[in-house]
N, C-alpha and C. Protein backbone atom coordinates (compact mmCIF):
# COMPACT_ATOMS: atom_id res chain seq x y z
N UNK A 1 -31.39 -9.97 -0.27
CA UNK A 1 -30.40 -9.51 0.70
C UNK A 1 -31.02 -8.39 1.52
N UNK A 2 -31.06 -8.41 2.77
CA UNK A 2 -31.77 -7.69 3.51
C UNK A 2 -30.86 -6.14 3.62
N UNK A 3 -31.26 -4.90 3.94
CA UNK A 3 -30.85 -3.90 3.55
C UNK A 3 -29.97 -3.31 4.89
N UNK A 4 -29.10 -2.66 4.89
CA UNK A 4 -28.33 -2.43 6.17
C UNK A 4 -29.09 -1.61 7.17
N UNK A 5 -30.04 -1.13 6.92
CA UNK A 5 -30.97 -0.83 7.58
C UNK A 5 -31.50 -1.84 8.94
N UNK A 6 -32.17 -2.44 7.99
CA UNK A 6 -32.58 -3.54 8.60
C UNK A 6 -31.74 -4.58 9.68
N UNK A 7 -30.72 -4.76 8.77
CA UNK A 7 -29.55 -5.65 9.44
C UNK A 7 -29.26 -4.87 10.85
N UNK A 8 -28.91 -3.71 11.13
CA UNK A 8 -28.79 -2.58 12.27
C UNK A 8 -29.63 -2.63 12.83
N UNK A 9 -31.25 -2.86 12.46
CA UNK A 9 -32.31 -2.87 13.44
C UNK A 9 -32.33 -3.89 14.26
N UNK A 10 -32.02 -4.94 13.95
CA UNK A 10 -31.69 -6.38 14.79
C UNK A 10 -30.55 -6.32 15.73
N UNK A 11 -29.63 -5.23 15.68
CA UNK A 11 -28.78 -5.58 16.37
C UNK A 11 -28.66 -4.25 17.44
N UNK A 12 -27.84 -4.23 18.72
CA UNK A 12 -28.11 -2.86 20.03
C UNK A 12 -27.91 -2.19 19.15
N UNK A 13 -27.78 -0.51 19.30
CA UNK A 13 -27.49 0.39 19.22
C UNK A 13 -26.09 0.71 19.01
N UNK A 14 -26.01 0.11 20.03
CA UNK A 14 -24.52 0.58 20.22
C UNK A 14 -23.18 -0.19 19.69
N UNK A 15 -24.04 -1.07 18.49
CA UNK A 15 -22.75 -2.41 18.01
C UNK A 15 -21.81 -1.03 17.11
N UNK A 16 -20.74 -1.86 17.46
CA UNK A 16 -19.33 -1.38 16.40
C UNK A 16 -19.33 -2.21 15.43
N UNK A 17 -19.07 -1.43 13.75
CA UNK A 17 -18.57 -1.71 12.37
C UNK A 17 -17.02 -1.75 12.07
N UNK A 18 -17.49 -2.40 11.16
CA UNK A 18 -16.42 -2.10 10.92
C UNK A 18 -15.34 -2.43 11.81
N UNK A 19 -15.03 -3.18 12.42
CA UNK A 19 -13.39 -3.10 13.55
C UNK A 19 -12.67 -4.72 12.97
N UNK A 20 -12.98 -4.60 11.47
CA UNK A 20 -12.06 -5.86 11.15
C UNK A 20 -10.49 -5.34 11.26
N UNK A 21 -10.51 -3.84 10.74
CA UNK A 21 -9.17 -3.34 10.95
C UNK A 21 -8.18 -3.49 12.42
N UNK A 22 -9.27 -3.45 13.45
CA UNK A 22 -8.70 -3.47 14.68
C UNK A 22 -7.61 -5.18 14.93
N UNK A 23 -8.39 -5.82 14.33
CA UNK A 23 -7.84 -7.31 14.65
C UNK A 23 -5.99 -7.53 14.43
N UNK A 24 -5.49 -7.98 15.16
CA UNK A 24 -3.77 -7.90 15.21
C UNK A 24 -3.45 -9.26 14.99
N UNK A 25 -4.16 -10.19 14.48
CA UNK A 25 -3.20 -11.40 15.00
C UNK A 25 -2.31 -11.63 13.31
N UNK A 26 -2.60 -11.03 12.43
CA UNK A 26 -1.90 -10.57 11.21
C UNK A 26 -1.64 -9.85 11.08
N UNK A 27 -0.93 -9.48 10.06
CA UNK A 27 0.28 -8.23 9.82
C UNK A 27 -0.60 -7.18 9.23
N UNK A 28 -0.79 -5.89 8.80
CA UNK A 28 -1.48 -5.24 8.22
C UNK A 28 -1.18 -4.11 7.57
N UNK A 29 -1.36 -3.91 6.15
CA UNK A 29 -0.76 -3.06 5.80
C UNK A 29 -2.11 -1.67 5.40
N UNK A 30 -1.51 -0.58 5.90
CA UNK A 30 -2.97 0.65 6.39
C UNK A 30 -2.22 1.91 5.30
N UNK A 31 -3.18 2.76 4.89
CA UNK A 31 -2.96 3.99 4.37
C UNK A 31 -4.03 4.43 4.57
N UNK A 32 -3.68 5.98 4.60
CA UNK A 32 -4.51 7.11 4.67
C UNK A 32 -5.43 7.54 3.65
N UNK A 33 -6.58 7.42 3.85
CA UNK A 33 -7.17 8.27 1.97
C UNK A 33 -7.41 9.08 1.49
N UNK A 34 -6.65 9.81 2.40
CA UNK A 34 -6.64 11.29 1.54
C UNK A 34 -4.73 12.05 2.25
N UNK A 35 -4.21 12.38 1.14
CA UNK A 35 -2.81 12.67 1.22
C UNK A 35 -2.38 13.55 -0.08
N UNK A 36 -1.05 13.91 -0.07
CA UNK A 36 -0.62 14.64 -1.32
C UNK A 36 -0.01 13.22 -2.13
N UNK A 37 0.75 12.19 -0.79
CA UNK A 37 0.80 10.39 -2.01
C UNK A 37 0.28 9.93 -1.33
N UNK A 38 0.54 8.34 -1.36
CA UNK A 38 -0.25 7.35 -0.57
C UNK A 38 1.25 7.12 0.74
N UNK A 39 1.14 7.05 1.30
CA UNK A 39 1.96 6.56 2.44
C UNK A 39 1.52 5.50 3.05
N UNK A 40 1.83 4.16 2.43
CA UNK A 40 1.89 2.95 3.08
C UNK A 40 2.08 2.66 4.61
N UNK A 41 2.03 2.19 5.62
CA UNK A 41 2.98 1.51 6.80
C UNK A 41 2.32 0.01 7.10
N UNK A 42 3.22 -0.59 7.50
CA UNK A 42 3.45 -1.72 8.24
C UNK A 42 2.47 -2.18 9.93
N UNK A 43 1.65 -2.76 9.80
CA UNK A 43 1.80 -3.11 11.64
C UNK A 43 1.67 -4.17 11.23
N UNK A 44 3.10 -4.62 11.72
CA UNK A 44 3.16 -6.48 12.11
C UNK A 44 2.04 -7.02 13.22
N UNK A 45 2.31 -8.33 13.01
CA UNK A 45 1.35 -9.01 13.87
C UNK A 45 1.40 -9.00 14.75
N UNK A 46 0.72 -8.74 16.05
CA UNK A 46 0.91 -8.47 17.61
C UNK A 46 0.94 -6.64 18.16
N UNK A 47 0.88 -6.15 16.59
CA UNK A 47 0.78 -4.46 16.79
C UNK A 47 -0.46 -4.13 17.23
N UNK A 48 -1.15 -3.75 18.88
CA UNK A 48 -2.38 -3.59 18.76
C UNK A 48 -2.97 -2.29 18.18
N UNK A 49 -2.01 -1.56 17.14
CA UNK A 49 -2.87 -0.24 17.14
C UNK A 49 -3.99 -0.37 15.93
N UNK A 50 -5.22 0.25 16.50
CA UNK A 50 -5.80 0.79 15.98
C UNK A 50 -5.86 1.78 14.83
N UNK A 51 -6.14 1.36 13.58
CA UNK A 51 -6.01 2.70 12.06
C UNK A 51 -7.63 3.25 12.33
N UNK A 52 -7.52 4.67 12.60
CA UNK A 52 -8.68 5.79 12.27
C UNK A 52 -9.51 4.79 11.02
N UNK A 53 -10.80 5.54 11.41
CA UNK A 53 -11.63 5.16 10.33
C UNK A 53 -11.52 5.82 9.07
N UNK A 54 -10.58 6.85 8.99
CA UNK A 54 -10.14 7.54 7.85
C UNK A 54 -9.11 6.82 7.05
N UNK A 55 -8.66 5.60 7.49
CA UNK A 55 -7.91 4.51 7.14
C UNK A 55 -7.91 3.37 6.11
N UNK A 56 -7.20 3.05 5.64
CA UNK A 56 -8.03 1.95 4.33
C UNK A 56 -6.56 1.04 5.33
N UNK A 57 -6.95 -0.64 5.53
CA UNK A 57 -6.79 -1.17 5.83
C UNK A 57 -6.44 -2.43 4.91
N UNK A 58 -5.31 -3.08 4.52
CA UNK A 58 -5.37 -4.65 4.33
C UNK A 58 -4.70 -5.25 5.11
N UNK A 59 -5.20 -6.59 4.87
CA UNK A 59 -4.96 -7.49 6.25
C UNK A 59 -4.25 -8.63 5.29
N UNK A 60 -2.73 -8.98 5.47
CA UNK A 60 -2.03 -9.86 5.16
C UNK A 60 -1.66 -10.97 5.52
N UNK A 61 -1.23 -12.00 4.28
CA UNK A 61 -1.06 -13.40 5.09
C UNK A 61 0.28 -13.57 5.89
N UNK A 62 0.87 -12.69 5.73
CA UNK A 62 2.05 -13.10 6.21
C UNK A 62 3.14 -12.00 6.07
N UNK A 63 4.12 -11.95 6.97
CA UNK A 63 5.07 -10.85 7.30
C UNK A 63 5.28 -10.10 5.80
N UNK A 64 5.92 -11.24 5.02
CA UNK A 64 6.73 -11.26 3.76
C UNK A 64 5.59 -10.47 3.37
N UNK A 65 4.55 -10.94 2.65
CA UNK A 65 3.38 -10.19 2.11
C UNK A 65 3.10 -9.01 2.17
N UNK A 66 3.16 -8.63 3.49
CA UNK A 66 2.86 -7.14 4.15
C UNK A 66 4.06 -6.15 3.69
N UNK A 67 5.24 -6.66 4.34
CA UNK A 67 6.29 -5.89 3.76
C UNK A 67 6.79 -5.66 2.00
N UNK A 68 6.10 -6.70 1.23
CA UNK A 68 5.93 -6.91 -0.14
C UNK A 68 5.20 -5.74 -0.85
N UNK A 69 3.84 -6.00 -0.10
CA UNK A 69 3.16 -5.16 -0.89
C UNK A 69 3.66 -3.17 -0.19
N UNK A 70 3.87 -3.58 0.78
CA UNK A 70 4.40 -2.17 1.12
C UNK A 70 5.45 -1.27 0.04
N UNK A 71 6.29 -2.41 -0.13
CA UNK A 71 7.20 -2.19 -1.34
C UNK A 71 6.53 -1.63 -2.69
N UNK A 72 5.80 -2.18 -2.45
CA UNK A 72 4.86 -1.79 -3.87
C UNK A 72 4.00 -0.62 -3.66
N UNK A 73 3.51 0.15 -2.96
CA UNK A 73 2.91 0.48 -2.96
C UNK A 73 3.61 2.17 -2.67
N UNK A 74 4.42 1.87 -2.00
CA UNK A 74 5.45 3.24 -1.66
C UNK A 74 6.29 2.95 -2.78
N UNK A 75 6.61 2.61 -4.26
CA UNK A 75 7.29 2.77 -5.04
C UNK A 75 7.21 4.04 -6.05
N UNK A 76 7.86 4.32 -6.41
CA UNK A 76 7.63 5.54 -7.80
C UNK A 76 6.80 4.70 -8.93
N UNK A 77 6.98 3.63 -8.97
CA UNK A 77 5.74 2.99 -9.71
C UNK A 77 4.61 3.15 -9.77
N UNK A 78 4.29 3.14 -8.36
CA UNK A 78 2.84 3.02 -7.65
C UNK A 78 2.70 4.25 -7.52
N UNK A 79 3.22 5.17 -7.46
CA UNK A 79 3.32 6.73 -6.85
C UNK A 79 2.64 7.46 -8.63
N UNK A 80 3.28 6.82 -9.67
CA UNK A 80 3.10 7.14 -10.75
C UNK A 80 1.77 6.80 -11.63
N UNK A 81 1.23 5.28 -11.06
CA UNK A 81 0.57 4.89 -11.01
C UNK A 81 -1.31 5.50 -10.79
N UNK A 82 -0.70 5.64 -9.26
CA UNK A 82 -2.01 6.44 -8.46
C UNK A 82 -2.12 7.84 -8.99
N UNK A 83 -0.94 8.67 -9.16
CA UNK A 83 -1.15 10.07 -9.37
C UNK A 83 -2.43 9.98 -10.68
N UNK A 84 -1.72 9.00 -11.82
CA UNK A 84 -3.18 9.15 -12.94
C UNK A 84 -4.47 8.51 -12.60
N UNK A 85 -4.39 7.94 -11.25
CA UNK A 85 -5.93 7.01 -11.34
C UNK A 85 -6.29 8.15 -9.78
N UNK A 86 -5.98 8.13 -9.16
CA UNK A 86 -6.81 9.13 -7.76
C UNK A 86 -7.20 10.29 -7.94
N UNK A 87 -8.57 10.19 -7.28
CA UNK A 87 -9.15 11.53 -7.83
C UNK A 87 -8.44 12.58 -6.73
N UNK A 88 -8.58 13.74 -7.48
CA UNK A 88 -8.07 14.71 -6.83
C UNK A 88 -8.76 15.55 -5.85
N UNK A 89 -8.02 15.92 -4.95
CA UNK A 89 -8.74 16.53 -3.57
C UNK A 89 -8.51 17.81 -3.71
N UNK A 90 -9.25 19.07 -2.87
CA UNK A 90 -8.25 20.62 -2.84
C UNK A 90 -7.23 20.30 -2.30
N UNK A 91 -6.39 21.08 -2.63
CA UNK A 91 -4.57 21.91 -1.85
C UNK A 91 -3.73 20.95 -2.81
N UNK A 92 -4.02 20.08 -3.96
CA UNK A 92 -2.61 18.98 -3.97
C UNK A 92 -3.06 17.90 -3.15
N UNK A 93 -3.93 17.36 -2.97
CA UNK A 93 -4.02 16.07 -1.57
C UNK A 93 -4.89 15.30 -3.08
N UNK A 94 -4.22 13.86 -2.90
CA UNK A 94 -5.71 13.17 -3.59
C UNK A 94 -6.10 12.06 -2.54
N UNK A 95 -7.23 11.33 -3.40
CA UNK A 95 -7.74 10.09 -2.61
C UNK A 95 -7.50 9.10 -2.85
N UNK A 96 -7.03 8.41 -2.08
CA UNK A 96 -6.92 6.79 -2.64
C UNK A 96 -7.42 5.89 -1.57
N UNK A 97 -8.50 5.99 -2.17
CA UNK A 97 -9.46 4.77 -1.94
C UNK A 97 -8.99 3.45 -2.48
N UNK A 98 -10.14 2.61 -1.64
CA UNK A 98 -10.04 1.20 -1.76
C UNK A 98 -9.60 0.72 -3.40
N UNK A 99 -10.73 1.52 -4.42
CA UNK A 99 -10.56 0.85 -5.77
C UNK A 99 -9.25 1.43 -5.73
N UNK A 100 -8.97 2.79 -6.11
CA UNK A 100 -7.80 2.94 -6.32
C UNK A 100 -6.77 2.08 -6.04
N UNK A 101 -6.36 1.67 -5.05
CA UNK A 101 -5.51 1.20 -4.83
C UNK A 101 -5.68 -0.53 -5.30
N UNK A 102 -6.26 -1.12 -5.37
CA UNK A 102 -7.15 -2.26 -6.07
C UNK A 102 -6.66 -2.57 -7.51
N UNK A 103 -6.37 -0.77 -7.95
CA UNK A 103 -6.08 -1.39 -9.49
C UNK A 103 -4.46 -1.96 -9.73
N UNK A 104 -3.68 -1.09 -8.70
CA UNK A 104 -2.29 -1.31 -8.71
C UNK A 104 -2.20 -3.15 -9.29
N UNK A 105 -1.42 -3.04 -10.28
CA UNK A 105 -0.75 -4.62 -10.75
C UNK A 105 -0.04 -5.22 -9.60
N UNK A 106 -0.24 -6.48 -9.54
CA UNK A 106 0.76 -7.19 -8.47
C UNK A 106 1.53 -7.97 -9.53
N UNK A 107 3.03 -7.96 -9.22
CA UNK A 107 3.64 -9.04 -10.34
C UNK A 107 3.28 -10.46 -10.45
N UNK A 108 3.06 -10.79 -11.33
CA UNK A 108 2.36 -12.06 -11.42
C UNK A 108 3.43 -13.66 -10.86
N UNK A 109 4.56 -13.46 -10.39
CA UNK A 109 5.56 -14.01 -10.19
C UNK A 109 5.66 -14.23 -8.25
N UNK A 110 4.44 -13.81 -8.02
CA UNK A 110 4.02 -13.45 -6.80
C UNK A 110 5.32 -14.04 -5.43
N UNK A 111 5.12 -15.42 -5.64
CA UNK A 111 5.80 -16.36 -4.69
C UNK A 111 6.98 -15.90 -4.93
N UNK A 112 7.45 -15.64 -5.93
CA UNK A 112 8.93 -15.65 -6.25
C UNK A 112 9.66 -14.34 -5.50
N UNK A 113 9.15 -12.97 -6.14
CA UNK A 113 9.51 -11.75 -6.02
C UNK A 113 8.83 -11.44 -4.52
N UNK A 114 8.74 -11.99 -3.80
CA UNK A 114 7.44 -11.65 -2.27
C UNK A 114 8.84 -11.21 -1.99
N UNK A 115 9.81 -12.02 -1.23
CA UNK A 115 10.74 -12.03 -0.18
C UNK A 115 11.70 -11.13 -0.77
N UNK A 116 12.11 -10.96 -1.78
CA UNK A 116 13.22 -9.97 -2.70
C UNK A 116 12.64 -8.44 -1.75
N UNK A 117 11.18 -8.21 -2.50
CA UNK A 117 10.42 -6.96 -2.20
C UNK A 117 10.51 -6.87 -0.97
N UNK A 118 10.05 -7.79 -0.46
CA UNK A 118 10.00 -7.91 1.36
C UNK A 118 11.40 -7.43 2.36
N UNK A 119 12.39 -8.00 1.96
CA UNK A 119 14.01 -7.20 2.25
C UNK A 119 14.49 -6.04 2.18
N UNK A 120 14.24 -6.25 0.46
CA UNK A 120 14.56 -4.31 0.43
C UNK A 120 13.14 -3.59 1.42
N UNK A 121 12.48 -3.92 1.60
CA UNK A 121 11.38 -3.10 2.53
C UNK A 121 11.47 -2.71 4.04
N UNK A 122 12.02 -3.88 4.05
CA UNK A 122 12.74 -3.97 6.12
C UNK A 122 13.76 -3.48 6.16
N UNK A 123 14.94 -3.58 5.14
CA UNK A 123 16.21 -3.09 5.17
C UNK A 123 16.10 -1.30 4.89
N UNK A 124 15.29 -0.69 3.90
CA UNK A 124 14.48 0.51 3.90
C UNK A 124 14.47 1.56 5.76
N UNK A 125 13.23 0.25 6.22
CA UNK A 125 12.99 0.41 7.30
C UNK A 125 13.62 0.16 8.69
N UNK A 126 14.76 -0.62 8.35
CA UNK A 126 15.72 -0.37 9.36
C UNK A 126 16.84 0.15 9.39
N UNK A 127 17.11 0.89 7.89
CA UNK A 127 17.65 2.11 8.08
C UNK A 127 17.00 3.46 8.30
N UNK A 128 16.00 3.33 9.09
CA UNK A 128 15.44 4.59 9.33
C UNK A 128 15.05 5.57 8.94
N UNK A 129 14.39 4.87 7.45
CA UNK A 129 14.16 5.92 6.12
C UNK A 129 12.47 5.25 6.17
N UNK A 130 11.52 6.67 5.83
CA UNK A 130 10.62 6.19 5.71
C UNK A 130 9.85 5.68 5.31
N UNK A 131 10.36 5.89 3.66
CA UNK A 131 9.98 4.77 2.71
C UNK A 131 11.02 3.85 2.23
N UNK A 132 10.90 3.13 1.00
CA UNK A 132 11.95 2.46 0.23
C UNK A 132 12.42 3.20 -0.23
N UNK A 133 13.98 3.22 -0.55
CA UNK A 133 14.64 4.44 -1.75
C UNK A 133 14.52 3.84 -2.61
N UNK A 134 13.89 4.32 -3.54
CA UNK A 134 13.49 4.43 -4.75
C UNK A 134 13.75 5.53 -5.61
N UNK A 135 14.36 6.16 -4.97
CA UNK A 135 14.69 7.66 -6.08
C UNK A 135 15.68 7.53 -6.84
N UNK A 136 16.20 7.98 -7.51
CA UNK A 136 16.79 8.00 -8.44
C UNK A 136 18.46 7.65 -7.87
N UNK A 137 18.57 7.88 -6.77
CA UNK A 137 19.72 7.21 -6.21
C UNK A 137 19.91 5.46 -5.88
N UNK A 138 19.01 5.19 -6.13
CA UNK A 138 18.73 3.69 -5.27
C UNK A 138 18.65 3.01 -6.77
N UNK A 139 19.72 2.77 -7.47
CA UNK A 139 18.95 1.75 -8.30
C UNK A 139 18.56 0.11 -8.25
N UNK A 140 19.23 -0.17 -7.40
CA UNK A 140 18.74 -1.32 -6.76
C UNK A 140 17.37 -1.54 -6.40
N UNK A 141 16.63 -0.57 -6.23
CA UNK A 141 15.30 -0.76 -5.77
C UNK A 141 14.55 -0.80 -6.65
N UNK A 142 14.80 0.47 -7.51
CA UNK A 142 13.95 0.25 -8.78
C UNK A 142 13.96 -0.78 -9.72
N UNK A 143 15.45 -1.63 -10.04
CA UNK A 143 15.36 -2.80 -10.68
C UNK A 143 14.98 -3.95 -10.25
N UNK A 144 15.04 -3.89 -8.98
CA UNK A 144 13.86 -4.90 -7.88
C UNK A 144 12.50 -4.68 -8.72
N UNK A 145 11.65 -3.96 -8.78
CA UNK A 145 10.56 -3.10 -9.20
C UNK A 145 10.14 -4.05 -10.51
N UNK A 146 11.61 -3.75 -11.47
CA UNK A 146 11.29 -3.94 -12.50
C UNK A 146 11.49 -5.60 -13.32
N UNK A 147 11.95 -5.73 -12.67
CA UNK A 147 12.34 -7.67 -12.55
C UNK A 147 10.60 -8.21 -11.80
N UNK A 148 10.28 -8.11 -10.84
CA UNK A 148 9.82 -8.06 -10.55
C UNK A 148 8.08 -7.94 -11.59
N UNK A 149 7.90 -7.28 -12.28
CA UNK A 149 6.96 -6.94 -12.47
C UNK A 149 7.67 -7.43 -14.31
N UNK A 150 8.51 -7.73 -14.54
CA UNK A 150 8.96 -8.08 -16.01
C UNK A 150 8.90 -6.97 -17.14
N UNK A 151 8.88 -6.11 -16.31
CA UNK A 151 9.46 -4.74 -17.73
C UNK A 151 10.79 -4.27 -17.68
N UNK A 152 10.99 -4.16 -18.67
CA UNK A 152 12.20 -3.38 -18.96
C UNK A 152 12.59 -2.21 -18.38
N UNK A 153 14.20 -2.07 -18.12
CA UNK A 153 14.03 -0.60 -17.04
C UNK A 153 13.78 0.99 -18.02
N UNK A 154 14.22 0.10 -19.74
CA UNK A 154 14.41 1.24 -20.56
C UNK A 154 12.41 1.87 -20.39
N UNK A 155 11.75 0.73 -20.97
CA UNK A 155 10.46 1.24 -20.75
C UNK A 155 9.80 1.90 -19.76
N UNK A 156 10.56 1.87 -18.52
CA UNK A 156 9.91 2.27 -17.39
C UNK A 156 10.72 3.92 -17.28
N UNK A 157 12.08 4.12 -17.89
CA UNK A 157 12.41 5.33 -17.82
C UNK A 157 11.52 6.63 -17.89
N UNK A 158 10.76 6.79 -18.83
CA UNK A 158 10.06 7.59 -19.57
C UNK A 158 9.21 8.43 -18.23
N UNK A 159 8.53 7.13 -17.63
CA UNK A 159 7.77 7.14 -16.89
C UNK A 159 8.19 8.16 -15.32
N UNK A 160 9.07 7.09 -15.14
CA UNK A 160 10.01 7.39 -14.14
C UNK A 160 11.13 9.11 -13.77
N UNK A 161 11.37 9.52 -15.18
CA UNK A 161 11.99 10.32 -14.94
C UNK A 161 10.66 11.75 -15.40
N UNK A 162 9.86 11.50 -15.42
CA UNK A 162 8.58 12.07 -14.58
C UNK A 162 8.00 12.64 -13.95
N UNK A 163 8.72 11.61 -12.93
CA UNK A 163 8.01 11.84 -11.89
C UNK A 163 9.26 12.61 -10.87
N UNK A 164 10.75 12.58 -11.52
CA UNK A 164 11.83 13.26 -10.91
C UNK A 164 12.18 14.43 -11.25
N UNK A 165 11.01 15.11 -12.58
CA UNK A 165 11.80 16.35 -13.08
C UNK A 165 10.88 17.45 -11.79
């Protein structure tokens, strides 16, 4: 395998990397990697913006998907999740990088639970809230969460109230 070195020497000067993120004709779901959480967002397909190279980028098959994993990813699950796996930054900020976020479980029920997750995510977002409610007021969301992923809500309490004291 020839070395990126090399690979760069063959090509102008002036080529751009990296700009798979730029591509719009899929939905994409982007976070920041370095934050106090992870803050998920959405650009549907036909969104031409551009995510900073400070950006971690996935590129989804499909609306449902995007808004799915968004769900997941802005959950107290995931929030609970990352806090023990991201390394930590100064001030309170950590990182969540690519692996990081990589390790998050997807429910294995994938097809099934997509569109459930996907609703509460738009409905979230078109009430003008910036994430999913998931707090301790919303239990609807969290038992989405937990159906979803096939644990029990008793097991997930422990966890959960946690991350609310």
């Amino acid at each position: 395998m020839p070395s990126v070195c090399r690979i760069r020497a063959r090509v102008p000067w002036w080529t751009l990397f990296r700009t798979e993120a730029a591509r719009y004709e899929a939905p994409r779901v982007v976070w920041a990697d370095i934050g106090r959480r992870l803050r998920p967002r959405v650009l549907e397909a036909g969104d031409p913006m551009v995510p900073l190279n400070t950006c971690y980028v996935l590129r989804a098959p499909s609306d449902d998907d995007a808004w799915a994993l968004y769900a997941l990813l802005d959950s107290t699950l995931a929030h609970a999740w990352f806090d023990a796996l991201a390394e930590p930054a100064r001030g309170g900020f950590r990182r969540y990088m690519g692996w990081t976020v990589s390790t998050l479980p997807v429910p294995r029920d994938w097809a099934n639970v997509r569109s459930t997750l996907a609703q509460l995510a738009r409905s979230a977002h078109a009430a003008h809230d910036p994430r999913p409610a998931d707090g301790p007021g919303d239990a609807r969301y969290v038992d989405a969460l937990a159906d979803a992923y096939g644990v029990p809500m008793q097991e997930l309490e422990p966890l959960l109230g946690d991350l609310h004291e």
